[in-house]
PDB file of N, CA and C in Angstrom:
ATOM      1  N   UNK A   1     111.791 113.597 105.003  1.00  0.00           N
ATOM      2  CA  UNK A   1     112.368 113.351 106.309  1.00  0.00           C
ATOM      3  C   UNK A   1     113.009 114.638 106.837  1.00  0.00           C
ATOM      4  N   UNK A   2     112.833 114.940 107.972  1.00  0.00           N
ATOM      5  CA  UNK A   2     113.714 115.657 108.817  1.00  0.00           C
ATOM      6  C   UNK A   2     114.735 116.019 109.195  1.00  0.00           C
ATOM      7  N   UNK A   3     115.900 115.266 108.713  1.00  0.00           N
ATOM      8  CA  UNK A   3     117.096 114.729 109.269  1.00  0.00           C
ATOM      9  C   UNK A   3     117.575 115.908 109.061  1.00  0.00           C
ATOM     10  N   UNK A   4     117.941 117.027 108.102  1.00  0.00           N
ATOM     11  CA  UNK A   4     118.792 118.069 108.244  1.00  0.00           C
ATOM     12  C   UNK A   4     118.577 119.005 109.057  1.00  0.00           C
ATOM     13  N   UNK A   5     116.860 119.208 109.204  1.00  0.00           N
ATOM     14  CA  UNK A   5     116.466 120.430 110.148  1.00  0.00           C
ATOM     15  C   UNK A   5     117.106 119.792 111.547  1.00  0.00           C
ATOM     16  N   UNK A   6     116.333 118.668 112.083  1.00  0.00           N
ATOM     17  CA  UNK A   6     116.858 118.112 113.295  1.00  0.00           C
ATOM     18  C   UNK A   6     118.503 118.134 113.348  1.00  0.00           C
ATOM     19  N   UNK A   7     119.901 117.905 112.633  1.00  0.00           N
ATOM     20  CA  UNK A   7     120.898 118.237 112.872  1.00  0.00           C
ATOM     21  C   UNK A   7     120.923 119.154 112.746  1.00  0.00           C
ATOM     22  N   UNK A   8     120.441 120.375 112.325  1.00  0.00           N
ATOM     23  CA  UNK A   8     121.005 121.979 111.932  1.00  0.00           C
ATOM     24  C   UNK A   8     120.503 122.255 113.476  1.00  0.00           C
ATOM     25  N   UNK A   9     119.654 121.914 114.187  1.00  0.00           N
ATOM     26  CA  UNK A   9     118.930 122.812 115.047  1.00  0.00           C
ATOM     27  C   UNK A   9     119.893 122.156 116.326  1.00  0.00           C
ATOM     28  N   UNK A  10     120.487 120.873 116.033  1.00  0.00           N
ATOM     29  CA  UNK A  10     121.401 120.330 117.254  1.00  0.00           C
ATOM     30  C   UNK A  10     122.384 121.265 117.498  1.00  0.00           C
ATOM     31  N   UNK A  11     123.312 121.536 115.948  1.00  0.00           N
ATOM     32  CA  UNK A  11     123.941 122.104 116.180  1.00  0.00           C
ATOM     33  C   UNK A  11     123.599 123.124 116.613  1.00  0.00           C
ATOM     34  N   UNK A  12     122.607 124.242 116.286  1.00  0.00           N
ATOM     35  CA  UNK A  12     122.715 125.733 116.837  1.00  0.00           C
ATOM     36  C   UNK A  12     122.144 125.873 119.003  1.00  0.00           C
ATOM     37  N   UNK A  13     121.810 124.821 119.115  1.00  0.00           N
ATOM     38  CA  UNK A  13     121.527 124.204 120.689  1.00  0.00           C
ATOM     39  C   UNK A  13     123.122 123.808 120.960  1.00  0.00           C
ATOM     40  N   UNK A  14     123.728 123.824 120.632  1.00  0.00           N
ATOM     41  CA  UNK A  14     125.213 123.365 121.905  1.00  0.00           C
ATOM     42  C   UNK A  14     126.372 124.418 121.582  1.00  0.00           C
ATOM     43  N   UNK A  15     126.735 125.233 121.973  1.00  0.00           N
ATOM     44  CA  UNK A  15     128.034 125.998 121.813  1.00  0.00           C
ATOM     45  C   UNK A  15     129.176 125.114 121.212  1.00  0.00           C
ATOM     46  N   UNK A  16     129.725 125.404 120.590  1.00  0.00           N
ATOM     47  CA  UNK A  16     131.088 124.798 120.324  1.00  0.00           C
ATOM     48  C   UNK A  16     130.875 123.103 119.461  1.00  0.00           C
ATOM     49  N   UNK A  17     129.958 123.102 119.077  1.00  0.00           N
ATOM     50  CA  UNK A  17     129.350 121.864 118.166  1.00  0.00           C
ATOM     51  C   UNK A  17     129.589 121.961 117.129  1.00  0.00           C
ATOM     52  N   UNK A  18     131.013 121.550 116.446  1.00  0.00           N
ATOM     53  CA  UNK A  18     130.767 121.555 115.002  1.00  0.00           C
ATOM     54  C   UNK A  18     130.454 120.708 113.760  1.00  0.00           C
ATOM     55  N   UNK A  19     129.643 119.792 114.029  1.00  0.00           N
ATOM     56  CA  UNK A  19     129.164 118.965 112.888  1.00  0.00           C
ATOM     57  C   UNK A  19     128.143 117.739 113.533  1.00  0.00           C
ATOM     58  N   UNK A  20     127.569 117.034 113.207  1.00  0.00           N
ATOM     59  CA  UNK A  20     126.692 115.996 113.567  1.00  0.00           C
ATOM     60  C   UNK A  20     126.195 115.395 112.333  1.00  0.00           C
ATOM     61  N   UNK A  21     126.182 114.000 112.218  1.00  0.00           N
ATOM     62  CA  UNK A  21     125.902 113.121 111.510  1.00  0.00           C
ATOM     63  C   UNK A  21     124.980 111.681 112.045  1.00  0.00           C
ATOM     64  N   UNK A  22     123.835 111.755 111.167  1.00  0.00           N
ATOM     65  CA  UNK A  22     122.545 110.817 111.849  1.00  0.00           C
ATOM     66  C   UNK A  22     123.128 109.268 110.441  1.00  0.00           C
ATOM     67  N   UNK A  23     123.464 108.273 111.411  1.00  0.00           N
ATOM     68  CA  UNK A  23     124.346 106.837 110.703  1.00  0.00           C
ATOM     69  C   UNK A  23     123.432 106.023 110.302  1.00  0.00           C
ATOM     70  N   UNK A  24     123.289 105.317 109.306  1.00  0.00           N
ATOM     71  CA  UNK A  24     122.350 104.036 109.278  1.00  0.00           C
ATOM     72  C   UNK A  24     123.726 102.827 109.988  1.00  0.00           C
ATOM     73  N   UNK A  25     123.356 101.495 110.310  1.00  0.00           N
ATOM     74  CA  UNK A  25     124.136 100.608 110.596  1.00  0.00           C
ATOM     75  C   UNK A  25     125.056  99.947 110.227  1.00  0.00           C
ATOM     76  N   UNK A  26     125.115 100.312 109.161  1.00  0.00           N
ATOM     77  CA  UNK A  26     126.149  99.831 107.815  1.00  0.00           C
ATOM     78  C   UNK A  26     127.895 100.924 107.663  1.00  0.00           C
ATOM     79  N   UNK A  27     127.289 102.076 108.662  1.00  0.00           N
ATOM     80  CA  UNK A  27     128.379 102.985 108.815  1.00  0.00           C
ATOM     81  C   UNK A  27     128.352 103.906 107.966  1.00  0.00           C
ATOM     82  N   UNK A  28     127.042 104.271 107.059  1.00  0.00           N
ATOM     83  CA  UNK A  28     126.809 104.928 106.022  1.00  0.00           C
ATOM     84  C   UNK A  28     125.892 106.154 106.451  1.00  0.00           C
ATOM     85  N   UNK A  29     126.501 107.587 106.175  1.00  0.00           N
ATOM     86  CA  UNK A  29     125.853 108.834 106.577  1.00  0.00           C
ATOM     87  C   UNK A  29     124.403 108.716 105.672  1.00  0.00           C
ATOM     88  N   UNK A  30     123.233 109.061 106.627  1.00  0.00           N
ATOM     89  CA  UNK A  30     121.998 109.439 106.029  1.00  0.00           C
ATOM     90  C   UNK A  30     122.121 110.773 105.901  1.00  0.00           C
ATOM     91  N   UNK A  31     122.163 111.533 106.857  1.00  0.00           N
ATOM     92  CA  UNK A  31     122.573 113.107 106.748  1.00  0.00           C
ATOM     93  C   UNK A  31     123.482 113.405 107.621  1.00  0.00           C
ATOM     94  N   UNK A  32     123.978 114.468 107.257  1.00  0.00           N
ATOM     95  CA  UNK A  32     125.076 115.279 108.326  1.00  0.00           C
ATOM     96  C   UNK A  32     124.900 116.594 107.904  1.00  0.00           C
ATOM     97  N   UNK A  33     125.026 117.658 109.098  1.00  0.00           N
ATOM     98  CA  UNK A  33     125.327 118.930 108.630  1.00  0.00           C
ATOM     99  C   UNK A  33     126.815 119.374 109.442  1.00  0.00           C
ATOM    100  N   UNK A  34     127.105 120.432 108.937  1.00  0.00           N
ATOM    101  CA  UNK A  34     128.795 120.726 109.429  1.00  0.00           C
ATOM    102  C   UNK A  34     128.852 122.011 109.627  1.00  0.00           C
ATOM    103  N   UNK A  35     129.737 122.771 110.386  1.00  0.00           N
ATOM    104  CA  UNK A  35     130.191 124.379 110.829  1.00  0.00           C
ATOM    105  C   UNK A  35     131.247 124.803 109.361  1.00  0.00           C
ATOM    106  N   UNK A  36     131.592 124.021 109.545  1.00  0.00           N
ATOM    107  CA  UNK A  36     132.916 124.357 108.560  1.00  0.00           C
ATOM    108  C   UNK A  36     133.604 122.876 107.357  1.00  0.00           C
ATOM    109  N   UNK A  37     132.357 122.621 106.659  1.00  0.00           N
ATOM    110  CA  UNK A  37     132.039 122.191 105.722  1.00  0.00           C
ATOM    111  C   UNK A  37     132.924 120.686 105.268  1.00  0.00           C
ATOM    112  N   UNK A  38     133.316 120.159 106.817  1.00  0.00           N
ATOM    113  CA  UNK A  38     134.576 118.930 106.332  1.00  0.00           C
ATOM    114  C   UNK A  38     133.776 118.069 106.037  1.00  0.00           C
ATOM    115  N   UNK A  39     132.765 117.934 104.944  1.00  0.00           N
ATOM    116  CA  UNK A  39     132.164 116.577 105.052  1.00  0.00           C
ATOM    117  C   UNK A  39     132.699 115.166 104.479  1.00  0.00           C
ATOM    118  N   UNK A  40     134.055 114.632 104.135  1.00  0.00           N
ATOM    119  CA  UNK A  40     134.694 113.511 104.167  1.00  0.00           C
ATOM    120  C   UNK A  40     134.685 112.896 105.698  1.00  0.00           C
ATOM    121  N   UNK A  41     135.640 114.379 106.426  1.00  0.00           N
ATOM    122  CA  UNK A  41     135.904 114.038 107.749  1.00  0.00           C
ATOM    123  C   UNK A  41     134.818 113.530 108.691  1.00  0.00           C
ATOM    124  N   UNK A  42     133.950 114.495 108.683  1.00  0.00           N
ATOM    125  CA  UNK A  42     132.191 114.329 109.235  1.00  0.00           C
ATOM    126  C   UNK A  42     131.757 112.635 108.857  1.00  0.00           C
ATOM    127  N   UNK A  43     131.799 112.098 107.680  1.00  0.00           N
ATOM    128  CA  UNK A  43     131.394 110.749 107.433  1.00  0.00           C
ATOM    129  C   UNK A  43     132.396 110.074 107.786  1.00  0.00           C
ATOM    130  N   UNK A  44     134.211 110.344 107.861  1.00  0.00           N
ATOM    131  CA  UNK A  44     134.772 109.152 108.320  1.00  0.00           C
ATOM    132  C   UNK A  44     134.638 108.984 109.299  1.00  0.00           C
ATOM    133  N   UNK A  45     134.553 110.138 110.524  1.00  0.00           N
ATOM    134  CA  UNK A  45     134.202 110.104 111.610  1.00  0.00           C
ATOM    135  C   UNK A  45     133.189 109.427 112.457  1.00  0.00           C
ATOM    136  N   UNK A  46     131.632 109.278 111.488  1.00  0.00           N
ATOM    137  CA  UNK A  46     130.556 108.819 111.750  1.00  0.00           C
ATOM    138  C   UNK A  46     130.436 107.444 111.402  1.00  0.00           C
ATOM    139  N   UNK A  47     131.567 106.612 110.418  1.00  0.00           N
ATOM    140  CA  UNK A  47     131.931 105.365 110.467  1.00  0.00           C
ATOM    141  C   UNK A  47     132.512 105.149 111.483  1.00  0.00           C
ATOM    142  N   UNK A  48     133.562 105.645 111.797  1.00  0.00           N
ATOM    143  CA  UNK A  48     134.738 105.022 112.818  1.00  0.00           C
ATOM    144  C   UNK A  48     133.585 104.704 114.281  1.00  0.00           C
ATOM    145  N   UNK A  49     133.074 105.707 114.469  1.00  0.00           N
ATOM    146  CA  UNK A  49     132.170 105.550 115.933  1.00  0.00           C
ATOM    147  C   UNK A  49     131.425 104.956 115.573  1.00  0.00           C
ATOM    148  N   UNK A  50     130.645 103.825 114.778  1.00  0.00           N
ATOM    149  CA  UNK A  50     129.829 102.903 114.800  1.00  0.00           C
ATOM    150  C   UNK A  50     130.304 102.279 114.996  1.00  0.00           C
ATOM    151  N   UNK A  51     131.970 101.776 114.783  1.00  0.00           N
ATOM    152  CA  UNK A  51     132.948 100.567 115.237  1.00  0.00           C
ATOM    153  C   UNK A  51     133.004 100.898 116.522  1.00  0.00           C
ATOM    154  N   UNK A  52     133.399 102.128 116.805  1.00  0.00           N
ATOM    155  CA  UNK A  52     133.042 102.284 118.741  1.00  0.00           C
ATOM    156  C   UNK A  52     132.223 101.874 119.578  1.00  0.00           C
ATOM    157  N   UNK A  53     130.834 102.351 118.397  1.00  0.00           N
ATOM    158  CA  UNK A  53     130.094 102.038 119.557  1.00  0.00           C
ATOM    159  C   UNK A  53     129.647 100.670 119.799  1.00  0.00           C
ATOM    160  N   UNK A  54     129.971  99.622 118.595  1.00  0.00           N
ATOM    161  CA  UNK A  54     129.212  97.997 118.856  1.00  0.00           C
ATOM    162  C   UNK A  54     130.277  97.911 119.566  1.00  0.00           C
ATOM    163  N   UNK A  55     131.771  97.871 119.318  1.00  0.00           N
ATOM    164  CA  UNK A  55     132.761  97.197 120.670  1.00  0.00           C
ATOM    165  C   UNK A  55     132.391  97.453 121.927  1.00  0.00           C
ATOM    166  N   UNK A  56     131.736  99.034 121.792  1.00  0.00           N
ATOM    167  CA  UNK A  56     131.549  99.431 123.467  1.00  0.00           C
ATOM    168  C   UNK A  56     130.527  98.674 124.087  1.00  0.00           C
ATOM    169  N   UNK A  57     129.641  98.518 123.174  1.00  0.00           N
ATOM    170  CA  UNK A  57     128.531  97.979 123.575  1.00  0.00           C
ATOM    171  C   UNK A  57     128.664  96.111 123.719  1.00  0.00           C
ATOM    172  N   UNK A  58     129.553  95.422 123.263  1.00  0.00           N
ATOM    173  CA  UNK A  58     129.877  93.962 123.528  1.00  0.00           C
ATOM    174  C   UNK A  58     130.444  94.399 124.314  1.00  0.00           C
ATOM    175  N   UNK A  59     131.609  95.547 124.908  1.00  0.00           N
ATOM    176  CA  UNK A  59     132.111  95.230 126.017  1.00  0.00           C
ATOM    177  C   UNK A  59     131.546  95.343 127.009  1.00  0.00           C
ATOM    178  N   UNK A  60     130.215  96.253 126.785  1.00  0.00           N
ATOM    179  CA  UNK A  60     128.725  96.664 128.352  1.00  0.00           C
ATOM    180  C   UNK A  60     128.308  95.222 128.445  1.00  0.00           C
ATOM    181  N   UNK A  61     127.793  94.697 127.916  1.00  0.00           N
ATOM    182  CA  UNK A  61     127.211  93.230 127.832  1.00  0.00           C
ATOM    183  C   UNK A  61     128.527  92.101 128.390  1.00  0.00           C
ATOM    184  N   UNK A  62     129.719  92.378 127.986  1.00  0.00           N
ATOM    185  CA  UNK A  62     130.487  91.614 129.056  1.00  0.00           C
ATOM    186  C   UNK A  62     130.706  91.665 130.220  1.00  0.00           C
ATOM    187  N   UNK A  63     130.438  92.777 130.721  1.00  0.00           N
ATOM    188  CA  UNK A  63     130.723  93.284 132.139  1.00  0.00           C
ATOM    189  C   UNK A  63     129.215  93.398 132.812  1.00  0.00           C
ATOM    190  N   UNK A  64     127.910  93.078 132.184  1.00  0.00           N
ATOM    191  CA  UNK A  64     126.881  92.873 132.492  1.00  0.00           C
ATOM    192  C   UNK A  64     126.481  94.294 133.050  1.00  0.00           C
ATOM    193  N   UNK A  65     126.946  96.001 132.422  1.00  0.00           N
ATOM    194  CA  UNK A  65     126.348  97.245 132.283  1.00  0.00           C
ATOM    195  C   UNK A  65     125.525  97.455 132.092  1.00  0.00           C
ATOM    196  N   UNK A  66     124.408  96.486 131.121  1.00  0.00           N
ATOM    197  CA  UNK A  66     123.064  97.153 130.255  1.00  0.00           C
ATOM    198  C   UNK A  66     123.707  97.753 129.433  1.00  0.00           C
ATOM    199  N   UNK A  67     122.349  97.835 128.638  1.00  0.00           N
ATOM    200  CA  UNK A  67     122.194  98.208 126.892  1.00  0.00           C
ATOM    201  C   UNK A  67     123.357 100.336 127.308  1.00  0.00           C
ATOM    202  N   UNK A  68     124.590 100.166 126.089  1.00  0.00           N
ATOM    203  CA  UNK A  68     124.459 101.418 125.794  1.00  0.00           C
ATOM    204  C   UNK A  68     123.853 101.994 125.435  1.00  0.00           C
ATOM    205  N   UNK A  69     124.277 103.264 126.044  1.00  0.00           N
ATOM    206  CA  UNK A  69     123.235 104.734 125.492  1.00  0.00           C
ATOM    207  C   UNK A  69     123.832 105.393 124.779  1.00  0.00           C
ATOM    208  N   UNK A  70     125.310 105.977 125.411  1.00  0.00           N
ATOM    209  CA  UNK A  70     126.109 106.633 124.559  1.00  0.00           C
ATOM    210  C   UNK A  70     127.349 106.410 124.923  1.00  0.00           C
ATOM    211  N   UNK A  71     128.629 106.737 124.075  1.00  0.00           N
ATOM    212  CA  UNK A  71     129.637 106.597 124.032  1.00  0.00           C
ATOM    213  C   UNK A  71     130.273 108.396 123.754  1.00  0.00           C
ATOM    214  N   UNK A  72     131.204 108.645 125.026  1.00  0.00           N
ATOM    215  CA  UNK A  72     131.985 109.877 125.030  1.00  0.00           C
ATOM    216  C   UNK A  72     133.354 109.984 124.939  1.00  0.00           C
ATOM    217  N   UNK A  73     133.829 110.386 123.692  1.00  0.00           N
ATOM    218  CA  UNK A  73     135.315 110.453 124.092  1.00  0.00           C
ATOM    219  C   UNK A  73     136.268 111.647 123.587  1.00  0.00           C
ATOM    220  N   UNK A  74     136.855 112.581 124.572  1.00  0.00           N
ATOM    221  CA  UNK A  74     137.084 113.718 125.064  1.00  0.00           C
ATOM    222  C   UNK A  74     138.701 113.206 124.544  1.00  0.00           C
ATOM    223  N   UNK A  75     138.746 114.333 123.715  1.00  0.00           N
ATOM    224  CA  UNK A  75     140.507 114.759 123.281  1.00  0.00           C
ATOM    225  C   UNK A  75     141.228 116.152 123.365  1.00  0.00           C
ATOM    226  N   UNK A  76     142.855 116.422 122.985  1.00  0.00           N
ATOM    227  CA  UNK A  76     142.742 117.445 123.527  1.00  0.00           C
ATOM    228  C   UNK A  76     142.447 118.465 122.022  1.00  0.00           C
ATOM    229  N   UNK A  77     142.145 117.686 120.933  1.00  0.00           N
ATOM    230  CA  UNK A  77     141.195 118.640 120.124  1.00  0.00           C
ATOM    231  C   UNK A  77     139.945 118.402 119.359  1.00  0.00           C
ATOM    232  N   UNK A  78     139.359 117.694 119.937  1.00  0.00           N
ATOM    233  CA  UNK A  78     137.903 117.367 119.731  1.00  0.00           C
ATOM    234  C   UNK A  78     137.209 116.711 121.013  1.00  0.00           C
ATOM    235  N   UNK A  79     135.783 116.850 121.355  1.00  0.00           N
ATOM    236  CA  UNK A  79     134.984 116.158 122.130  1.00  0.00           C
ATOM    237  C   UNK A  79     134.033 114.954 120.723  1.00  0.00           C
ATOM    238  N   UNK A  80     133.611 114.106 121.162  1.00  0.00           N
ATOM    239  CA  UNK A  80     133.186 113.203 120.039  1.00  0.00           C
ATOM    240  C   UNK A  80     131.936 112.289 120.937  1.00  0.00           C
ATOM    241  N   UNK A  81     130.407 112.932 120.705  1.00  0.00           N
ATOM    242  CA  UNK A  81     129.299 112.329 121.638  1.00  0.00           C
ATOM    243  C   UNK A  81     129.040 111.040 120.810  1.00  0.00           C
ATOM    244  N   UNK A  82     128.436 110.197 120.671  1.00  0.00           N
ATOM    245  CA  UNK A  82     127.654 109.042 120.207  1.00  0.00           C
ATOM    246  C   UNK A  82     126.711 108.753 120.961  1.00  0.00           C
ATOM    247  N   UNK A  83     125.599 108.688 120.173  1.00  0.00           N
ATOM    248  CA  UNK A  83     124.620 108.369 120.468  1.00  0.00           C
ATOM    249  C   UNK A  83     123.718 106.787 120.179  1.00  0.00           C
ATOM    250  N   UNK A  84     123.514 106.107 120.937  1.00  0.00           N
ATOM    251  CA  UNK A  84     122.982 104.786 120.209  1.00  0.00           C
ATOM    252  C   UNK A  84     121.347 104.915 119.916  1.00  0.00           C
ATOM    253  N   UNK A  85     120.732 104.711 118.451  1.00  0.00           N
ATOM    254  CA  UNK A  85     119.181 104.540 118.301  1.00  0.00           C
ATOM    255  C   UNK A  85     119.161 103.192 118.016  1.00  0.00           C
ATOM    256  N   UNK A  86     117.897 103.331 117.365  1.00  0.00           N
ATOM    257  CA  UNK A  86     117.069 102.085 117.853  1.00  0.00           C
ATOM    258  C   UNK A  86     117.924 101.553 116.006  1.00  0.00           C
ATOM    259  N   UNK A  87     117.585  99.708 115.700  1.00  0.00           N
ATOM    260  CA  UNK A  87     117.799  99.397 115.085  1.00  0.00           C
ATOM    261  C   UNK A  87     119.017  99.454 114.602  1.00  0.00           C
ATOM    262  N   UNK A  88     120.179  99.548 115.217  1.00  0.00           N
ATOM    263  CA  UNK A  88     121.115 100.141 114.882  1.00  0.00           C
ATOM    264  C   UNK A  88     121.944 101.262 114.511  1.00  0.00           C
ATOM    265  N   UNK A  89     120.823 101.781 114.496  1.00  0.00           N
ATOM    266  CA  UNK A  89     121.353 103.506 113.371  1.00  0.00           C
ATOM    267  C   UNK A  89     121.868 104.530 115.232  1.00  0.00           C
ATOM    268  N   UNK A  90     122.790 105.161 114.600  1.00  0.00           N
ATOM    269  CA  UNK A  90     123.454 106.194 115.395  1.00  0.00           C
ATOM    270  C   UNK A  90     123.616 107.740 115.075  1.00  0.00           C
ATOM    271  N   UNK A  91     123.869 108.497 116.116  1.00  0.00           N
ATOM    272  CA  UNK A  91     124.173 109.756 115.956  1.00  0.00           C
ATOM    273  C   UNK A  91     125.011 110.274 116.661  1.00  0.00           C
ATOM    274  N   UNK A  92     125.941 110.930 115.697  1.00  0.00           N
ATOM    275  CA  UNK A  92     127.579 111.524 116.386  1.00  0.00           C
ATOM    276  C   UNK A  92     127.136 112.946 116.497  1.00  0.00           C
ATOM    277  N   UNK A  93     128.223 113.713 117.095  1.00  0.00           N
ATOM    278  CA  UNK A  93     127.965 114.980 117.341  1.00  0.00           C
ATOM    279  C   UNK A  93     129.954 115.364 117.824  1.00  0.00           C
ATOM    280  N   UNK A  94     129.986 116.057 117.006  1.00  0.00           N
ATOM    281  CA  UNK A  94     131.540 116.345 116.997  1.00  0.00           C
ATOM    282  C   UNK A  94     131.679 117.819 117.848  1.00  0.00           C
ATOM    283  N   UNK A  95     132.478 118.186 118.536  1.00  0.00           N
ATOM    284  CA  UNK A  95     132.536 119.399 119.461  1.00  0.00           C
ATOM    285  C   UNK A  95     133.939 119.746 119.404  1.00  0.00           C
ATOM    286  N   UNK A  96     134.395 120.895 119.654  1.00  0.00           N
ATOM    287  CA  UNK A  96     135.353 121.952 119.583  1.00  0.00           C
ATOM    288  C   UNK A  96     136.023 121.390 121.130  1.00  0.00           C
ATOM    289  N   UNK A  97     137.287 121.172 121.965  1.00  0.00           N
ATOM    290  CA  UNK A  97     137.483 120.752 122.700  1.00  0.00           C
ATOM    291  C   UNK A  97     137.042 121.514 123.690  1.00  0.00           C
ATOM    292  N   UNK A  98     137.125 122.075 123.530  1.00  0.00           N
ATOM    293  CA  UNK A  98     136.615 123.809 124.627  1.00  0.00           C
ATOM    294  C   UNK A  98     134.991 123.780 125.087  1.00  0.00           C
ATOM    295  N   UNK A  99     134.134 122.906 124.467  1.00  0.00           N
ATOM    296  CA  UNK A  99     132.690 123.125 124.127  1.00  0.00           C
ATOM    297  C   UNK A  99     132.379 122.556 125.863  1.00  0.00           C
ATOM    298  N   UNK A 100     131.427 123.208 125.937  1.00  0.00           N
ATOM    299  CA  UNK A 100     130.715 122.699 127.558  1.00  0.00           C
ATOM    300  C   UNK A 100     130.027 121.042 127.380  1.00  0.00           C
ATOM    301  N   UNK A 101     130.643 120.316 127.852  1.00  0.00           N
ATOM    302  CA  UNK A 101     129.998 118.855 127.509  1.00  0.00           C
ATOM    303  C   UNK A 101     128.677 118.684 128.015  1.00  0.00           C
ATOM    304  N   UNK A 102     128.555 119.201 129.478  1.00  0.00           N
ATOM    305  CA  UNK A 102     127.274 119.314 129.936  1.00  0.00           C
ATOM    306  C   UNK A 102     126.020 119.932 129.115  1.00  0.00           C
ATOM    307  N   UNK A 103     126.216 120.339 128.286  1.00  0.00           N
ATOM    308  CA  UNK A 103     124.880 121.196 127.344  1.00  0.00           C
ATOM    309  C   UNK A 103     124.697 119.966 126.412  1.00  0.00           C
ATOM    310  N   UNK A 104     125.636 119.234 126.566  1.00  0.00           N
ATOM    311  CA  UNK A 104     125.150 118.031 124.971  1.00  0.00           C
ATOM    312  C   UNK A 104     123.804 117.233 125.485  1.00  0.00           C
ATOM    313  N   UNK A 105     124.239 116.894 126.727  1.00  0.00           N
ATOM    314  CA  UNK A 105     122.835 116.022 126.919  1.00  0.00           C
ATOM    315  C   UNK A 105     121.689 115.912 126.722  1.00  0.00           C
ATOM    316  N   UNK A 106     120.510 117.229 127.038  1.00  0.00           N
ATOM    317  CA  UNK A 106     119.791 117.392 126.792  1.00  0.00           C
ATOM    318  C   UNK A 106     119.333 117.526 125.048  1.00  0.00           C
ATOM    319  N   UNK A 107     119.704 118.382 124.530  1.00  0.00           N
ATOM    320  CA  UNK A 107     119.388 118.516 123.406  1.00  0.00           C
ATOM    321  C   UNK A 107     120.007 117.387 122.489  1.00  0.00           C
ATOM    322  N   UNK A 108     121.201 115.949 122.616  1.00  0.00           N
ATOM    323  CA  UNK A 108     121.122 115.047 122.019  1.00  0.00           C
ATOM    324  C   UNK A 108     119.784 114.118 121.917  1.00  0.00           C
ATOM    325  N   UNK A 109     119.247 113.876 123.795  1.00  0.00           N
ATOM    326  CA  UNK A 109     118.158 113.134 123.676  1.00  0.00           C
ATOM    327  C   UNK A 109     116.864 113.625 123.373  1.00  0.00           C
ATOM    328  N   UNK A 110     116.775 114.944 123.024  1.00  0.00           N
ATOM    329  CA  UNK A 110     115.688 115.201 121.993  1.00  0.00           C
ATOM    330  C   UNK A 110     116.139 114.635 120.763  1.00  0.00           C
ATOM    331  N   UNK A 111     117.068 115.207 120.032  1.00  0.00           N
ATOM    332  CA  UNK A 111     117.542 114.684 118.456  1.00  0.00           C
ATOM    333  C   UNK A 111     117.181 113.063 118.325  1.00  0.00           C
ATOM    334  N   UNK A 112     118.089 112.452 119.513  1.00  0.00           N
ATOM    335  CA  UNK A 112     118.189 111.328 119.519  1.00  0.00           C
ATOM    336  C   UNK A 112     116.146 110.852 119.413  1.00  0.00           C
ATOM    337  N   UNK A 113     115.407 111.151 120.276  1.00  0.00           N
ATOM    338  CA  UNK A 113     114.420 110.665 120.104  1.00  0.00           C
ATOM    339  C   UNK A 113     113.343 110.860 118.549  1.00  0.00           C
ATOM    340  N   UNK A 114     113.381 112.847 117.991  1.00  0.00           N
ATOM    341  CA  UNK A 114     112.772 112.663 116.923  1.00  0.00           C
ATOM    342  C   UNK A 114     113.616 111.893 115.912  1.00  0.00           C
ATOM    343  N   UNK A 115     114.720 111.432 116.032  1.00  0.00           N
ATOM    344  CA  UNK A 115     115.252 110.307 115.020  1.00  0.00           C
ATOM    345  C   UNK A 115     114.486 109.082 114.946  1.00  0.00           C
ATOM    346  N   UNK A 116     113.993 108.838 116.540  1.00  0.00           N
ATOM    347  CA  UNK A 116     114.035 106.897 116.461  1.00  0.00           C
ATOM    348  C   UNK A 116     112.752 107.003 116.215  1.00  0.00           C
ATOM    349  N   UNK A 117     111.829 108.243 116.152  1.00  0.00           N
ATOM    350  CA  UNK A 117     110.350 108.135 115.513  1.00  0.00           C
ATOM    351  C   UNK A 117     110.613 108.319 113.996  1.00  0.00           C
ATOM    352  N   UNK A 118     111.119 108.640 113.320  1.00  0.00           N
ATOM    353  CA  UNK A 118     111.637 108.691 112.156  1.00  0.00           C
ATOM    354  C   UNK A 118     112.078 107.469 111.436  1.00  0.00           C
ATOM    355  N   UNK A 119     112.779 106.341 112.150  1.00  0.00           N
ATOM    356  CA  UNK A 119     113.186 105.106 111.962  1.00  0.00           C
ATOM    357  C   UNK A 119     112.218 104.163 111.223  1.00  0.00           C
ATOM    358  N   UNK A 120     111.774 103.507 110.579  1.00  0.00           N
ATOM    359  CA  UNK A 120     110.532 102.673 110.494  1.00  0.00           C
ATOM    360  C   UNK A 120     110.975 101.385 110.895  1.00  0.00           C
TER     361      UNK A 120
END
């Protein structure tokens, strides 16, 4: 599988990106790669936003939004992308607060897509 090249190459596509982790549904890291090697933090992180993202996503479906895509939430020392794939499985992408948010987009929904061909 792919999974490390596809996060190594996310990261070197976004300025100020330091870590990304591809989730199975269970809240359990399949891979992650990191800038600066926190990988506890990197996996608690990539649990906690799977709890984000199903609440976010019962709360889209209450308010009759449509299916999430992603979940963004901007601090004043981290940016924190989520990404929703198919079957449940997710992908975080952790950023430096400073990082240009606008550059995440594109190059998540590539990642995001060679993931969900990857999925079986």
């Amino acid at each position: 599988m792919p999974f490390h090249y596809l996060l190594t190459n996310l990261l070197a596509d976004i300025p100020g990106a330091r870590g990304a982790i591809f989730v199975d549904p269970e809240g359990e890291a399949i891979e992650h790669v990191s800038r600066d090697g926190s990988l506890y933090e990197l996996k608690l992180e990539g649990a906690y936003h799977g709890i984000f993202l199903r609440r976010a996503t019962q709360l889209a479906a209450v308010l009759g939004a449509g299916e999430l895509e992603r979940l963004v939430l901007v601090g004043s020392g981290l940016q924190i992308v989520t990404t929703a794939l198919k079957d449940g499985y997710y992908l975080v992408l952790v950023l430096d607060a400073a990082a240009p948010i606008a550059r995440v987009r594109g190059p998540m929904l590539r990642t995001a897509a060679a993931l969900n061909n990857e999925i079986y």
